[in-house]
PDB file of N, CA and C in Angstrom:
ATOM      1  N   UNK A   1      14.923  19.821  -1.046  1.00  0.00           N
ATOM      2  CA  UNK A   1      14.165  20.913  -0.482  1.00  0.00           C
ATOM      3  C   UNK A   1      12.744  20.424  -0.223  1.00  0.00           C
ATOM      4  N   UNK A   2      12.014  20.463   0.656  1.00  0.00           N
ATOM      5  CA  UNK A   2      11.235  20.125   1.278  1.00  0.00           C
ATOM      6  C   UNK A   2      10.335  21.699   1.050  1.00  0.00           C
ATOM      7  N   UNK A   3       8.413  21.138   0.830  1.00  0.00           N
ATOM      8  CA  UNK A   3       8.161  22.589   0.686  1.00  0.00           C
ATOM      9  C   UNK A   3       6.377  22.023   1.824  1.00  0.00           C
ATOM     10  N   UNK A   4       6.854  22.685   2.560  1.00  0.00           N
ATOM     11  CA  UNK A   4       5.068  22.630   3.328  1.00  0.00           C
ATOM     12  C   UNK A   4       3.901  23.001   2.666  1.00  0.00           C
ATOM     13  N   UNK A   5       2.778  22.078   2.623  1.00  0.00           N
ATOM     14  CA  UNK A   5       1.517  22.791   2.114  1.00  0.00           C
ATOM     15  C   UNK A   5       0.873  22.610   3.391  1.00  0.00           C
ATOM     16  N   UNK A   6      -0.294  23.756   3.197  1.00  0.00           N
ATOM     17  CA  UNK A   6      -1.425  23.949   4.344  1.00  0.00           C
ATOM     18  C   UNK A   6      -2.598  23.680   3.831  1.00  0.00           C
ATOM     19  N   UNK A   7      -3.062  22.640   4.085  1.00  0.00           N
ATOM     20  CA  UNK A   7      -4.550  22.015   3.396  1.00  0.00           C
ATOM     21  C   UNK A   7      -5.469  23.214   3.589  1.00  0.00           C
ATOM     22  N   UNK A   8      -6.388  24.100   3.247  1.00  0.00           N
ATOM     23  CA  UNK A   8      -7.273  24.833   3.426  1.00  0.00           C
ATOM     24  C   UNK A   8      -8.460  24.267   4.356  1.00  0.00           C
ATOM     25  N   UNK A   9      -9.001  25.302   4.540  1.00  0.00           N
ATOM     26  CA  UNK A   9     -10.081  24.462   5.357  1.00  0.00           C
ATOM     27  C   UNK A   9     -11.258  24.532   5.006  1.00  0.00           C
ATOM     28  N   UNK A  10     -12.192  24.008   4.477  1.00  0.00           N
ATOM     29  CA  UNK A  10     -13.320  24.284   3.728  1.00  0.00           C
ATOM     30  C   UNK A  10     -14.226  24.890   4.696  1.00  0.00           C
ATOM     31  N   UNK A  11     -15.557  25.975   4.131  1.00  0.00           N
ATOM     32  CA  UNK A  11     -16.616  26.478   4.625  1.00  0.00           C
ATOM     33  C   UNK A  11     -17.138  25.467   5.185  1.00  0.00           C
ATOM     34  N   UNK A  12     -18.150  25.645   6.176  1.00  0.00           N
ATOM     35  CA  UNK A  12     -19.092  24.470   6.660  1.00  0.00           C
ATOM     36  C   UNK A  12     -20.289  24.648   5.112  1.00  0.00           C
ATOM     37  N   UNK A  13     -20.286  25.215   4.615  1.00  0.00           N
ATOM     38  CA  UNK A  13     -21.401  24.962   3.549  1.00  0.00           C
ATOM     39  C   UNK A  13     -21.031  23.365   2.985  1.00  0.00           C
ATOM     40  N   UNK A  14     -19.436  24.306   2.637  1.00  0.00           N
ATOM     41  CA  UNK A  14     -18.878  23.090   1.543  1.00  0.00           C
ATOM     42  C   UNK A  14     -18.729  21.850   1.871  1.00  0.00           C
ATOM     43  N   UNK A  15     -18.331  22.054   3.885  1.00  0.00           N
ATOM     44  CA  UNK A  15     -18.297  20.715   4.410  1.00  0.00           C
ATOM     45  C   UNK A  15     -19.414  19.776   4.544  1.00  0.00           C
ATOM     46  N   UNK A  16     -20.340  20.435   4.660  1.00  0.00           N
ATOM     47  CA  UNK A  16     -22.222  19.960   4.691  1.00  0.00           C
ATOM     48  C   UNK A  16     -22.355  19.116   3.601  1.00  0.00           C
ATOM     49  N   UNK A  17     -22.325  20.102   2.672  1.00  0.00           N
ATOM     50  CA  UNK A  17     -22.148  19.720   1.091  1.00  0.00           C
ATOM     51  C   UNK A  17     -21.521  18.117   0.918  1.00  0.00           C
ATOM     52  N   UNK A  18     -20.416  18.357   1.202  1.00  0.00           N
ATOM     53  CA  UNK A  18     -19.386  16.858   0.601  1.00  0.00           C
ATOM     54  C   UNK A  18     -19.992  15.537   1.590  1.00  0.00           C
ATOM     55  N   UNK A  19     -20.263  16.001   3.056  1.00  0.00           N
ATOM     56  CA  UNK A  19     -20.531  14.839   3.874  1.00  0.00           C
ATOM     57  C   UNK A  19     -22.208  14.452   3.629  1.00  0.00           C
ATOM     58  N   UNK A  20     -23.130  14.750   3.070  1.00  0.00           N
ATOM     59  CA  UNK A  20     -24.687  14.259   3.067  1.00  0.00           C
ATOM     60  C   UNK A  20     -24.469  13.256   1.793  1.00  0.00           C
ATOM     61  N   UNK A  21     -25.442  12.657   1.662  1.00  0.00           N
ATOM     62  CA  UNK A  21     -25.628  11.492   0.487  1.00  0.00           C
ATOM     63  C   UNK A  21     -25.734  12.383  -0.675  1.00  0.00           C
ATOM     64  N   UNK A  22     -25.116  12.118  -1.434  1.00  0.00           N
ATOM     65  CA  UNK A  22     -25.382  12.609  -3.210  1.00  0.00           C
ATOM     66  C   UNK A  22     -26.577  11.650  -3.512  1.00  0.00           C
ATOM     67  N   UNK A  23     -26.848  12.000  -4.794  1.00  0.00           N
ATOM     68  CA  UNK A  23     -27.844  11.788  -5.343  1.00  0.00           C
ATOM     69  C   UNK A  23     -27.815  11.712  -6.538  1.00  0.00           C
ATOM     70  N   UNK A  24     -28.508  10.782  -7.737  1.00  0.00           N
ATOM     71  CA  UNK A  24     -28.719  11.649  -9.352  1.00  0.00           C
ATOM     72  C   UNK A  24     -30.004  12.456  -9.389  1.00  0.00           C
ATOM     73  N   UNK A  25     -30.225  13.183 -10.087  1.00  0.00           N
ATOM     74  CA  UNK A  25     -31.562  14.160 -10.718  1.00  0.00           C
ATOM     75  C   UNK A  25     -31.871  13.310 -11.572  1.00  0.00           C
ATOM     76  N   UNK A  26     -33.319  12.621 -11.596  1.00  0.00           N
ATOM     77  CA  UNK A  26     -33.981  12.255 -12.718  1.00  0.00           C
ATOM     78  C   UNK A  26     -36.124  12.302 -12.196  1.00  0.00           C
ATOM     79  N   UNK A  27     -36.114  12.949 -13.500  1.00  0.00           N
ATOM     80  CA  UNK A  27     -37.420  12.924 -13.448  1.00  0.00           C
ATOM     81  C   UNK A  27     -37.643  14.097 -12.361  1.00  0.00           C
ATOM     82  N   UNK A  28     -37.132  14.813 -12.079  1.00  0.00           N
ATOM     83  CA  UNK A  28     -37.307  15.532 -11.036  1.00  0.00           C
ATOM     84  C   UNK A  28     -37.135  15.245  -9.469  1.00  0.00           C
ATOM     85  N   UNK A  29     -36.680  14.394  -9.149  1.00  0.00           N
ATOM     86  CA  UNK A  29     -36.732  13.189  -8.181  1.00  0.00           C
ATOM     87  C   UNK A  29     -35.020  13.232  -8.091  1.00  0.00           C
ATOM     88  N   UNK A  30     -34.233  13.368  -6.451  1.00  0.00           N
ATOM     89  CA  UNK A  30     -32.952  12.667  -6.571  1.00  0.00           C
ATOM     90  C   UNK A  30     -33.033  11.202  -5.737  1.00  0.00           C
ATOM     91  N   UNK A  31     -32.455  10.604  -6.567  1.00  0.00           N
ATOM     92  CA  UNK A  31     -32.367   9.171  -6.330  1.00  0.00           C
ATOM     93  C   UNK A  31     -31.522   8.773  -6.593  1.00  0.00           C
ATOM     94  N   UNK A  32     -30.831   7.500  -5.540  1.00  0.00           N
ATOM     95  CA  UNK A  32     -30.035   6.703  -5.927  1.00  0.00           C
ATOM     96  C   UNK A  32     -29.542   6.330  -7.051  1.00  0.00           C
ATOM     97  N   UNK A  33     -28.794   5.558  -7.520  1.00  0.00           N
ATOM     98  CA  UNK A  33     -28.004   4.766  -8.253  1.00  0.00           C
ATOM     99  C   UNK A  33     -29.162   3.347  -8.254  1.00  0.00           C
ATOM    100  N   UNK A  34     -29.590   3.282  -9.687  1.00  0.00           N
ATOM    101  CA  UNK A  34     -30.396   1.683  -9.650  1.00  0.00           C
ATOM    102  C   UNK A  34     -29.757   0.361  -8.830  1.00  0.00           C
ATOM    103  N   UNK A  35     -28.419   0.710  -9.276  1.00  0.00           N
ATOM    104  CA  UNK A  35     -27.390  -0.080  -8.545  1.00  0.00           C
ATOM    105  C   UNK A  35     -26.947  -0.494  -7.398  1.00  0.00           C
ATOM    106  N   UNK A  36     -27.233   0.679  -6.869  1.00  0.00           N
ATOM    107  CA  UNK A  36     -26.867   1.169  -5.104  1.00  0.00           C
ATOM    108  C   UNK A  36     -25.482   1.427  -4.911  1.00  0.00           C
ATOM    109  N   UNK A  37     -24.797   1.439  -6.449  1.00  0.00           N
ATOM    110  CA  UNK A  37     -23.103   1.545  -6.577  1.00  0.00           C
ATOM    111  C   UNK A  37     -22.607   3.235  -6.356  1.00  0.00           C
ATOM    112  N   UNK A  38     -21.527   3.273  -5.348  1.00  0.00           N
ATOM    113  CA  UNK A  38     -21.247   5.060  -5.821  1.00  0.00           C
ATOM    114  C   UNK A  38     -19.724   4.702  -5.925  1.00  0.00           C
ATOM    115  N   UNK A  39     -18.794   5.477  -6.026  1.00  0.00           N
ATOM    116  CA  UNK A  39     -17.651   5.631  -6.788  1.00  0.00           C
ATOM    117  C   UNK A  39     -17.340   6.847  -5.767  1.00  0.00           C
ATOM    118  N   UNK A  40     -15.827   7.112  -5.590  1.00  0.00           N
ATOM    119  CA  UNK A  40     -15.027   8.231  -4.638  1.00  0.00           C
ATOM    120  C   UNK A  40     -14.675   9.227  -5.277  1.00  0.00           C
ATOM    121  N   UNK A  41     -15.013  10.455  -5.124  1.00  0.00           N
ATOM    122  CA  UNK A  41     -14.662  11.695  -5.831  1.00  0.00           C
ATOM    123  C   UNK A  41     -13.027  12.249  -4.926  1.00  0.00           C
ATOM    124  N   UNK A  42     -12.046  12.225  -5.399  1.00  0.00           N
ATOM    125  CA  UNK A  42     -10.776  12.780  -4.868  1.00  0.00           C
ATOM    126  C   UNK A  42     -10.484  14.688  -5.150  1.00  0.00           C
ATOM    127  N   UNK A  43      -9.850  14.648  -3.884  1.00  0.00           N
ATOM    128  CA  UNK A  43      -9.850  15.991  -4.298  1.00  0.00           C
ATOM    129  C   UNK A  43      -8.481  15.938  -4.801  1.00  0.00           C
ATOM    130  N   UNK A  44      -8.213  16.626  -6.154  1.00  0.00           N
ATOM    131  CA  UNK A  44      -7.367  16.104  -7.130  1.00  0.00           C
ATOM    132  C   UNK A  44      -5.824  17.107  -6.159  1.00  0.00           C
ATOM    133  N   UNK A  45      -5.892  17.850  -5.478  1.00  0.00           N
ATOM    134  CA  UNK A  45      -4.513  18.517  -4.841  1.00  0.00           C
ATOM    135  C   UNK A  45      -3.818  17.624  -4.020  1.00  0.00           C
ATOM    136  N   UNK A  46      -4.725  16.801  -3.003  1.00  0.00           N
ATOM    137  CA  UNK A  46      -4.223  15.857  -2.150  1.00  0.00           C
ATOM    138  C   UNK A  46      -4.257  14.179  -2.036  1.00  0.00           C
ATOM    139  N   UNK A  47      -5.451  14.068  -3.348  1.00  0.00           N
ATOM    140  CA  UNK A  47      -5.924  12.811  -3.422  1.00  0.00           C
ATOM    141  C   UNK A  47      -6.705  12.287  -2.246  1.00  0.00           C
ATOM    142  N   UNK A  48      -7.156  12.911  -1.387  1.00  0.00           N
ATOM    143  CA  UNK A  48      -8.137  12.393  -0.637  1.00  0.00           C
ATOM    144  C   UNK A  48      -9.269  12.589  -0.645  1.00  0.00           C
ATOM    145  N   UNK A  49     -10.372  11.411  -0.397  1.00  0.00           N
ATOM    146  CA  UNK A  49     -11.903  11.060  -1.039  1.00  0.00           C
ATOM    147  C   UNK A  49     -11.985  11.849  -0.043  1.00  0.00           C
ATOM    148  N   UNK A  50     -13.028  12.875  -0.941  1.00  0.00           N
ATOM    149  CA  UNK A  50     -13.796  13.734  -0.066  1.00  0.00           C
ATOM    150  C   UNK A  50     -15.153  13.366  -0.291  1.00  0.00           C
ATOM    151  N   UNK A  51     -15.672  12.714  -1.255  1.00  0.00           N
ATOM    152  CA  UNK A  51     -17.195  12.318  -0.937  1.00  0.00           C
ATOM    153  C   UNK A  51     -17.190  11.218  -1.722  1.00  0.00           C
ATOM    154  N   UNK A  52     -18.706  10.221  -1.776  1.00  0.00           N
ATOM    155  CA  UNK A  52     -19.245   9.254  -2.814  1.00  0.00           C
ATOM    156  C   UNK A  52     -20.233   9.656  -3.180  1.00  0.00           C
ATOM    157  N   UNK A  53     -20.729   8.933  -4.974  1.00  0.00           N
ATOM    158  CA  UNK A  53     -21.590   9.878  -5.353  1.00  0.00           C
ATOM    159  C   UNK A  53     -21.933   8.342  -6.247  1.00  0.00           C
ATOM    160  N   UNK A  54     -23.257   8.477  -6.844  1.00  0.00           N
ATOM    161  CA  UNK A  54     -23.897   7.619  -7.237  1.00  0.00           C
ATOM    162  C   UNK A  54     -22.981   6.833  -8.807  1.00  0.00           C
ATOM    163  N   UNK A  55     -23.208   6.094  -8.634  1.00  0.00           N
ATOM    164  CA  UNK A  55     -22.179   5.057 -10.361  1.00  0.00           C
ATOM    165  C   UNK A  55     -23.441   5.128 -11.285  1.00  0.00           C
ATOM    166  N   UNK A  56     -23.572   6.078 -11.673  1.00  0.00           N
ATOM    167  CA  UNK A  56     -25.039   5.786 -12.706  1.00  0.00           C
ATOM    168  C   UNK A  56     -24.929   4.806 -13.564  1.00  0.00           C
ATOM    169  N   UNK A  57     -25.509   4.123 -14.459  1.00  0.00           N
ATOM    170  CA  UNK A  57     -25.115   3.168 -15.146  1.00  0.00           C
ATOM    171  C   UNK A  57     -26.613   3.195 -16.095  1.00  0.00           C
ATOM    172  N   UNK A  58     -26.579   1.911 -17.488  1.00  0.00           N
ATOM    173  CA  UNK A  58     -27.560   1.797 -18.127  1.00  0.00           C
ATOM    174  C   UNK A  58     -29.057   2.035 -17.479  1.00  0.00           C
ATOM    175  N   UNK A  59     -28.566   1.447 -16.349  1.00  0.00           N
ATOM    176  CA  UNK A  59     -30.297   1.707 -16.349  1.00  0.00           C
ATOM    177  C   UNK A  59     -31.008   3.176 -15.772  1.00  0.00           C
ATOM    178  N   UNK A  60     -29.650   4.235 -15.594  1.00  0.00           N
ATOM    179  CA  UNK A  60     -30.464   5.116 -14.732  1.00  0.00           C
ATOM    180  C   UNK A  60     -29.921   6.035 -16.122  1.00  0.00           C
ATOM    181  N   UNK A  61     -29.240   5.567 -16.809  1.00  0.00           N
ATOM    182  CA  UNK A  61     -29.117   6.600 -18.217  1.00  0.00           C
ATOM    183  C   UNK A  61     -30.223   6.458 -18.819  1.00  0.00           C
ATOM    184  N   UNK A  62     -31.240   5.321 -19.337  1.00  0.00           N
ATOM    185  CA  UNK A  62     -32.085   5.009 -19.376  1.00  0.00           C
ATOM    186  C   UNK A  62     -33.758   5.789 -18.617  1.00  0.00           C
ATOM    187  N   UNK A  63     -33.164   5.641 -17.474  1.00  0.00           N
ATOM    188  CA  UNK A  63     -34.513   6.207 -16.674  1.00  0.00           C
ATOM    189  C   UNK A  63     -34.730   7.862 -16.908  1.00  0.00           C
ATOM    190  N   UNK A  64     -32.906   8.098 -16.784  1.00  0.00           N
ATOM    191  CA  UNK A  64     -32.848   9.979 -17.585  1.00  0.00           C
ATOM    192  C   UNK A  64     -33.537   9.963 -18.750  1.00  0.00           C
ATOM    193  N   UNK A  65     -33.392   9.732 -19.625  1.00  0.00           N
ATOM    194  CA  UNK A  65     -33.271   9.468 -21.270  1.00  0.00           C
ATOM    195  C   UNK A  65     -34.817   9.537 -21.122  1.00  0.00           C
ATOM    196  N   UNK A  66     -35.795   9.097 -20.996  1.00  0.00           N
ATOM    197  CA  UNK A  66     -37.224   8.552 -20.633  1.00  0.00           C
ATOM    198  C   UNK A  66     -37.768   9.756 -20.292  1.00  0.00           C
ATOM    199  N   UNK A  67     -36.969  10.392 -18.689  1.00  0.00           N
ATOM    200  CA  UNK A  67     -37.743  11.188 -18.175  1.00  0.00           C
ATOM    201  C   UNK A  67     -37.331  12.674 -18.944  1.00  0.00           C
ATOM    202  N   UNK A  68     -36.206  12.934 -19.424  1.00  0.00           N
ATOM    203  CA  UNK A  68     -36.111  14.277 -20.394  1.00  0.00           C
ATOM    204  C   UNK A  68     -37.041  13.909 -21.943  1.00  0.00           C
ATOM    205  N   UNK A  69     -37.330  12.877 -22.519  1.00  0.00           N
ATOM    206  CA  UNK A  69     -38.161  12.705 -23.460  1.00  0.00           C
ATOM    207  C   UNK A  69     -39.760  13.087 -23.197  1.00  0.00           C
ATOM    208  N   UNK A  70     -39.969  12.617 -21.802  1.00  0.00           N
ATOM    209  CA  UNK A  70     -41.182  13.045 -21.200  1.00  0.00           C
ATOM    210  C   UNK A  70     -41.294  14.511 -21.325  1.00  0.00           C
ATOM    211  N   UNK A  71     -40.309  15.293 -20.422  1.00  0.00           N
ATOM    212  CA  UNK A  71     -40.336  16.759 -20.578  1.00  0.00           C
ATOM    213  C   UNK A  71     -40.300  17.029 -21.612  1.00  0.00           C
ATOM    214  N   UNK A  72     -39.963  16.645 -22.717  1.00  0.00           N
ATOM    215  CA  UNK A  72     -39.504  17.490 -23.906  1.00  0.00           C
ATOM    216  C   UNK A  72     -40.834  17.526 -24.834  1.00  0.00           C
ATOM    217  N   UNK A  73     -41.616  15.908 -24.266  1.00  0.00           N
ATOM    218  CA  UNK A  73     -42.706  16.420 -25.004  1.00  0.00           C
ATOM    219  C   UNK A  73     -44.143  16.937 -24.274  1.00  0.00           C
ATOM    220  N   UNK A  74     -43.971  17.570 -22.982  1.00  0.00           N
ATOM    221  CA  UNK A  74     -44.821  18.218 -22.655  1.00  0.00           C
ATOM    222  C   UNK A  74     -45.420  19.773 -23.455  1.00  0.00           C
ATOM    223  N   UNK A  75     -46.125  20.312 -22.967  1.00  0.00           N
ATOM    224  CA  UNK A  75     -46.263  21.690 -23.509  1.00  0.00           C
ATOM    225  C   UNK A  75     -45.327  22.605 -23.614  1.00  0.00           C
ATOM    226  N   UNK A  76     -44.796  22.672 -22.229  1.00  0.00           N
ATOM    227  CA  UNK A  76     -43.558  23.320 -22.333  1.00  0.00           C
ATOM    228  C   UNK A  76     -42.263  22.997 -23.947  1.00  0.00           C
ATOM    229  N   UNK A  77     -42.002  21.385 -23.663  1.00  0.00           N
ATOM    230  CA  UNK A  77     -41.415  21.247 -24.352  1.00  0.00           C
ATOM    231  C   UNK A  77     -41.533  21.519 -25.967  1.00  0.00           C
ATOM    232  N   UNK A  78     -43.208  21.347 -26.241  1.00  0.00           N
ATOM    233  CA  UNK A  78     -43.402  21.424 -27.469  1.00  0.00           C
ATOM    234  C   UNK A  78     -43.441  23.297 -27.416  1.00  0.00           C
ATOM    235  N   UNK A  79     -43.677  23.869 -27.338  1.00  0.00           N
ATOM    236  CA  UNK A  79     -43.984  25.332 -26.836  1.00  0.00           C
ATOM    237  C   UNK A  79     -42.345  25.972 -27.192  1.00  0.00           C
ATOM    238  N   UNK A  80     -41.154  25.400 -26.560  1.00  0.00           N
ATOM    239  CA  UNK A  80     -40.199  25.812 -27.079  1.00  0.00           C
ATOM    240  C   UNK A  80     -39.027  25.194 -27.664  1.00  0.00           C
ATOM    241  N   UNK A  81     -39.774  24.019 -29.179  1.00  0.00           N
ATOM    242  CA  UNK A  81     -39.149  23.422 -29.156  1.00  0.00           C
ATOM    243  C   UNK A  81     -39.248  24.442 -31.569  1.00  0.00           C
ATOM    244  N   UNK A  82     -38.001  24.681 -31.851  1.00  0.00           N
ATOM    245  CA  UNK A  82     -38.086  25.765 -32.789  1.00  0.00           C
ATOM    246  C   UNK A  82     -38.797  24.940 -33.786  1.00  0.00           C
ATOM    247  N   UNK A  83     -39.599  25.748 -34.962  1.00  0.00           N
ATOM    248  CA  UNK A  83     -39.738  25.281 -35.897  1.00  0.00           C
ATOM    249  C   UNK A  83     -38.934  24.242 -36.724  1.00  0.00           C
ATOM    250  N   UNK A  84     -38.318  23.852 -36.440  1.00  0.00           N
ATOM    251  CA  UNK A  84     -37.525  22.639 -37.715  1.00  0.00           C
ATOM    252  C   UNK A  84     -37.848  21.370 -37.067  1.00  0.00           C
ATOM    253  N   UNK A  85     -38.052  21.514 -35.431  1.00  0.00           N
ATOM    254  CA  UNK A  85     -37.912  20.466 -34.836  1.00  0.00           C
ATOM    255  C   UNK A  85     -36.637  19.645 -33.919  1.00  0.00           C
ATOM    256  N   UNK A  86     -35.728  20.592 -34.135  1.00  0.00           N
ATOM    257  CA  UNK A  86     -34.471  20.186 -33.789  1.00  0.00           C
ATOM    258  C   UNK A  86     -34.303  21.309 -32.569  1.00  0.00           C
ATOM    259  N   UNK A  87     -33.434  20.449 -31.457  1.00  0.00           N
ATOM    260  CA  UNK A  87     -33.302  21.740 -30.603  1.00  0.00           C
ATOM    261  C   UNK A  87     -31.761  22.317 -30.871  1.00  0.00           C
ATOM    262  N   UNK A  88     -31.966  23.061 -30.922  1.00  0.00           N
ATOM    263  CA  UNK A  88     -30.063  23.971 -30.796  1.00  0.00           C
ATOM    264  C   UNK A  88     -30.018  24.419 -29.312  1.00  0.00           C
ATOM    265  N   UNK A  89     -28.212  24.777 -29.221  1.00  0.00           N
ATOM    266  CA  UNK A  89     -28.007  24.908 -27.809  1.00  0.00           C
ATOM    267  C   UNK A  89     -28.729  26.258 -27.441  1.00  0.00           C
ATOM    268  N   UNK A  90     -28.578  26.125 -25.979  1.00  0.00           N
ATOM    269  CA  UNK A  90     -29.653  27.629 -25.847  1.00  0.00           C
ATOM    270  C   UNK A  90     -30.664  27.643 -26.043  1.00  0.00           C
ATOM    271  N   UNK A  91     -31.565  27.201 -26.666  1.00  0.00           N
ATOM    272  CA  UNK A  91     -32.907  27.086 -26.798  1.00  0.00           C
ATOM    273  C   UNK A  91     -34.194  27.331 -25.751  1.00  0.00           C
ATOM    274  N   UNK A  92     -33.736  25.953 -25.425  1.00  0.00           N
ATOM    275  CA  UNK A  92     -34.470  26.010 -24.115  1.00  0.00           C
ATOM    276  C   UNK A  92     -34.351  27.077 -22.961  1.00  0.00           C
ATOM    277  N   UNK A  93     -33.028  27.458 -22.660  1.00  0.00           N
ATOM    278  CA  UNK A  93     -32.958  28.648 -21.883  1.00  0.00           C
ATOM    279  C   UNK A  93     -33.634  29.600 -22.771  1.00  0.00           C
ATOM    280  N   UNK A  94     -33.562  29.662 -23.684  1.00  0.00           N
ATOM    281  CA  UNK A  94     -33.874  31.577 -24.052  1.00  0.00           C
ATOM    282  C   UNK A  94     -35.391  30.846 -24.072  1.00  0.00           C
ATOM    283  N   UNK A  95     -36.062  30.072 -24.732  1.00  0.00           N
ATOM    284  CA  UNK A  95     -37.738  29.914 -24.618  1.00  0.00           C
ATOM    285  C   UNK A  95     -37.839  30.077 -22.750  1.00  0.00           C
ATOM    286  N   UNK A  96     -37.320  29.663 -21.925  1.00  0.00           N
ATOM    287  CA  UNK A  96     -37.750  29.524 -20.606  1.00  0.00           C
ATOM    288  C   UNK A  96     -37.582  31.359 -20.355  1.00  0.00           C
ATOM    289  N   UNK A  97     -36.220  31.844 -20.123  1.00  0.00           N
ATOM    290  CA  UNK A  97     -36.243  33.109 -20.113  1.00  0.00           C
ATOM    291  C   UNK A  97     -37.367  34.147 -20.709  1.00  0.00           C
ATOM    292  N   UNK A  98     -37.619  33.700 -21.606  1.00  0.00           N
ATOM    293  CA  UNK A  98     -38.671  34.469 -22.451  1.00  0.00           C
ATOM    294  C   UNK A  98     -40.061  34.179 -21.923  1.00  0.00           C
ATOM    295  N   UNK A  99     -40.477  33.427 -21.057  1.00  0.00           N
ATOM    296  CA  UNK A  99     -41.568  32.844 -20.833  1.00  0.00           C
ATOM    297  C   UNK A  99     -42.515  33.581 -19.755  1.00  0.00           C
ATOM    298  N   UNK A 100     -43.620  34.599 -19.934  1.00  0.00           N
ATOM    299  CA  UNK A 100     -43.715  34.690 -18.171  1.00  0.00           C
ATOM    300  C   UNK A 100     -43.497  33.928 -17.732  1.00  0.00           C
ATOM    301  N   UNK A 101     -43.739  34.062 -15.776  1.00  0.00           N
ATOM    302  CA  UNK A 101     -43.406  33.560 -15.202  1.00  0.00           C
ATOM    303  C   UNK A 101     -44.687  33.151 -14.552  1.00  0.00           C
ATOM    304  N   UNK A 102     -45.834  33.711 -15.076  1.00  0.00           N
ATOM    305  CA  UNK A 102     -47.183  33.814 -14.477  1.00  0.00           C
ATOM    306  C   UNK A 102     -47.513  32.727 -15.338  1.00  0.00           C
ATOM    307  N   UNK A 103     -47.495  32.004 -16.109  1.00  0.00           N
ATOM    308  CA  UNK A 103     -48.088  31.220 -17.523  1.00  0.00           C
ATOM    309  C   UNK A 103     -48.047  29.575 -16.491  1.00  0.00           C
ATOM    310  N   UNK A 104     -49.429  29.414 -16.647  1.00  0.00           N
ATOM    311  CA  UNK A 104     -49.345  27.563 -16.212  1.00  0.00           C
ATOM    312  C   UNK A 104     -48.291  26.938 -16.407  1.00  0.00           C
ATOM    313  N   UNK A 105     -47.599  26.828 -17.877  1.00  0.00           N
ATOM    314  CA  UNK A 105     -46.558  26.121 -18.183  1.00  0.00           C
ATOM    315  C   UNK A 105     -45.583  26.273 -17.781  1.00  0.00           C
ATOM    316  N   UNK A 106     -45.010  27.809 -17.189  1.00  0.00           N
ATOM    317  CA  UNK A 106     -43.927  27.905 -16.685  1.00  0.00           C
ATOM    318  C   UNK A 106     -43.757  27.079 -14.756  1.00  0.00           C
ATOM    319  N   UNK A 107     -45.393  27.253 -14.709  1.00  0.00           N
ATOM    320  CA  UNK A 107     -45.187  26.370 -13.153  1.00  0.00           C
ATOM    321  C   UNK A 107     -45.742  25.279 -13.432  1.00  0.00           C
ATOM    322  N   UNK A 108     -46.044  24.823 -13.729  1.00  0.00           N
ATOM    323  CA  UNK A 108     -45.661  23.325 -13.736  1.00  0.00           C
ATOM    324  C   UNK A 108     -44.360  22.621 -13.897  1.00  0.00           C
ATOM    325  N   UNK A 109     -43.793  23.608 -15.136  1.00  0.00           N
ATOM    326  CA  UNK A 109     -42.202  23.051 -15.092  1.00  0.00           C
ATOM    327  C   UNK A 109     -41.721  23.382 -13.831  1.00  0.00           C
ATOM    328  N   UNK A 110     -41.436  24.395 -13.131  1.00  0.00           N
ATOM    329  CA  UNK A 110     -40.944  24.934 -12.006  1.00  0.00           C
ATOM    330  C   UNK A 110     -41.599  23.759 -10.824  1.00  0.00           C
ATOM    331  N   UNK A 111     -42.911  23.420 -10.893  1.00  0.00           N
ATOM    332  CA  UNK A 111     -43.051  22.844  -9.852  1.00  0.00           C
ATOM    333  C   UNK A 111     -42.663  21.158 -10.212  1.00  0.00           C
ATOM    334  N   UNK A 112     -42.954  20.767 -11.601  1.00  0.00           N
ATOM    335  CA  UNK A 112     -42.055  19.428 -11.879  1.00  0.00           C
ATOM    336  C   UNK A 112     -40.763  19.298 -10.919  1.00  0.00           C
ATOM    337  N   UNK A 113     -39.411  20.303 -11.648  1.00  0.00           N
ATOM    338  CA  UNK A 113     -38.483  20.392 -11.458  1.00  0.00           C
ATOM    339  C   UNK A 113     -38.103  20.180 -10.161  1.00  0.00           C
ATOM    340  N   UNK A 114     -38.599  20.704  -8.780  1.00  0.00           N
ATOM    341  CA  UNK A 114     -38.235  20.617  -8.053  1.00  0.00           C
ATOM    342  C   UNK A 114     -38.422  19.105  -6.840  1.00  0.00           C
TER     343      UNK A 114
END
């Protein structure tokens, strides 16, 4: 028995989406792969590469690692980072949530971030 599938057809968002260069997030910044290596993302129903996306590797785990240590010890970071010193999950969201939105610290992160 033979059974037909009908590939769907993706939104142009989604198609936009899959065909532009990926990127990693670090430091606020998307950038390449230190490497210049990317790797094929399959779409797991049909197995066909629908995009490439950066091979991060030591050195851009590294460059993350650096640049979230940076944030973490800015104001912000120290500002909502709990008394013991340790962060638990959620944290950071509920200190950011909780934060005006008018407060220097909240734009600077906001304007870091982007």
């Amino acid at each position: 028995m033979n059974i037909a599938i009908t590939k769907p057809r993706l939104g142009s968002a989604a198609a936009s989406f899959l065909a532009k260069e990926h990127k990693l997030l670090i430091d606020g910044k998307w950038v390449a792969a230190q490497s210049g290596q990317t790797f094929p993302v399959e779409d797991p129903a049909t197995e066909e590469v629908i995009a490439h996306v950066p091979a991060g590797d030591k050195a851009d785990i590294d460059a993350a690692v650096a640049a979230a240590r940076r944030a973490f010890e800015t104001a912000l970071g120290r500002a909502c980072r709990p008394a013991s010193g340790r962060v638990s999950s959620g944290g950071s969201a509920t200190c950011l949530s909780s934060m005006p939105t008018s407060s220097p610290s909240w734009r600077r992160w906001t304007t870091a971030s982007r």
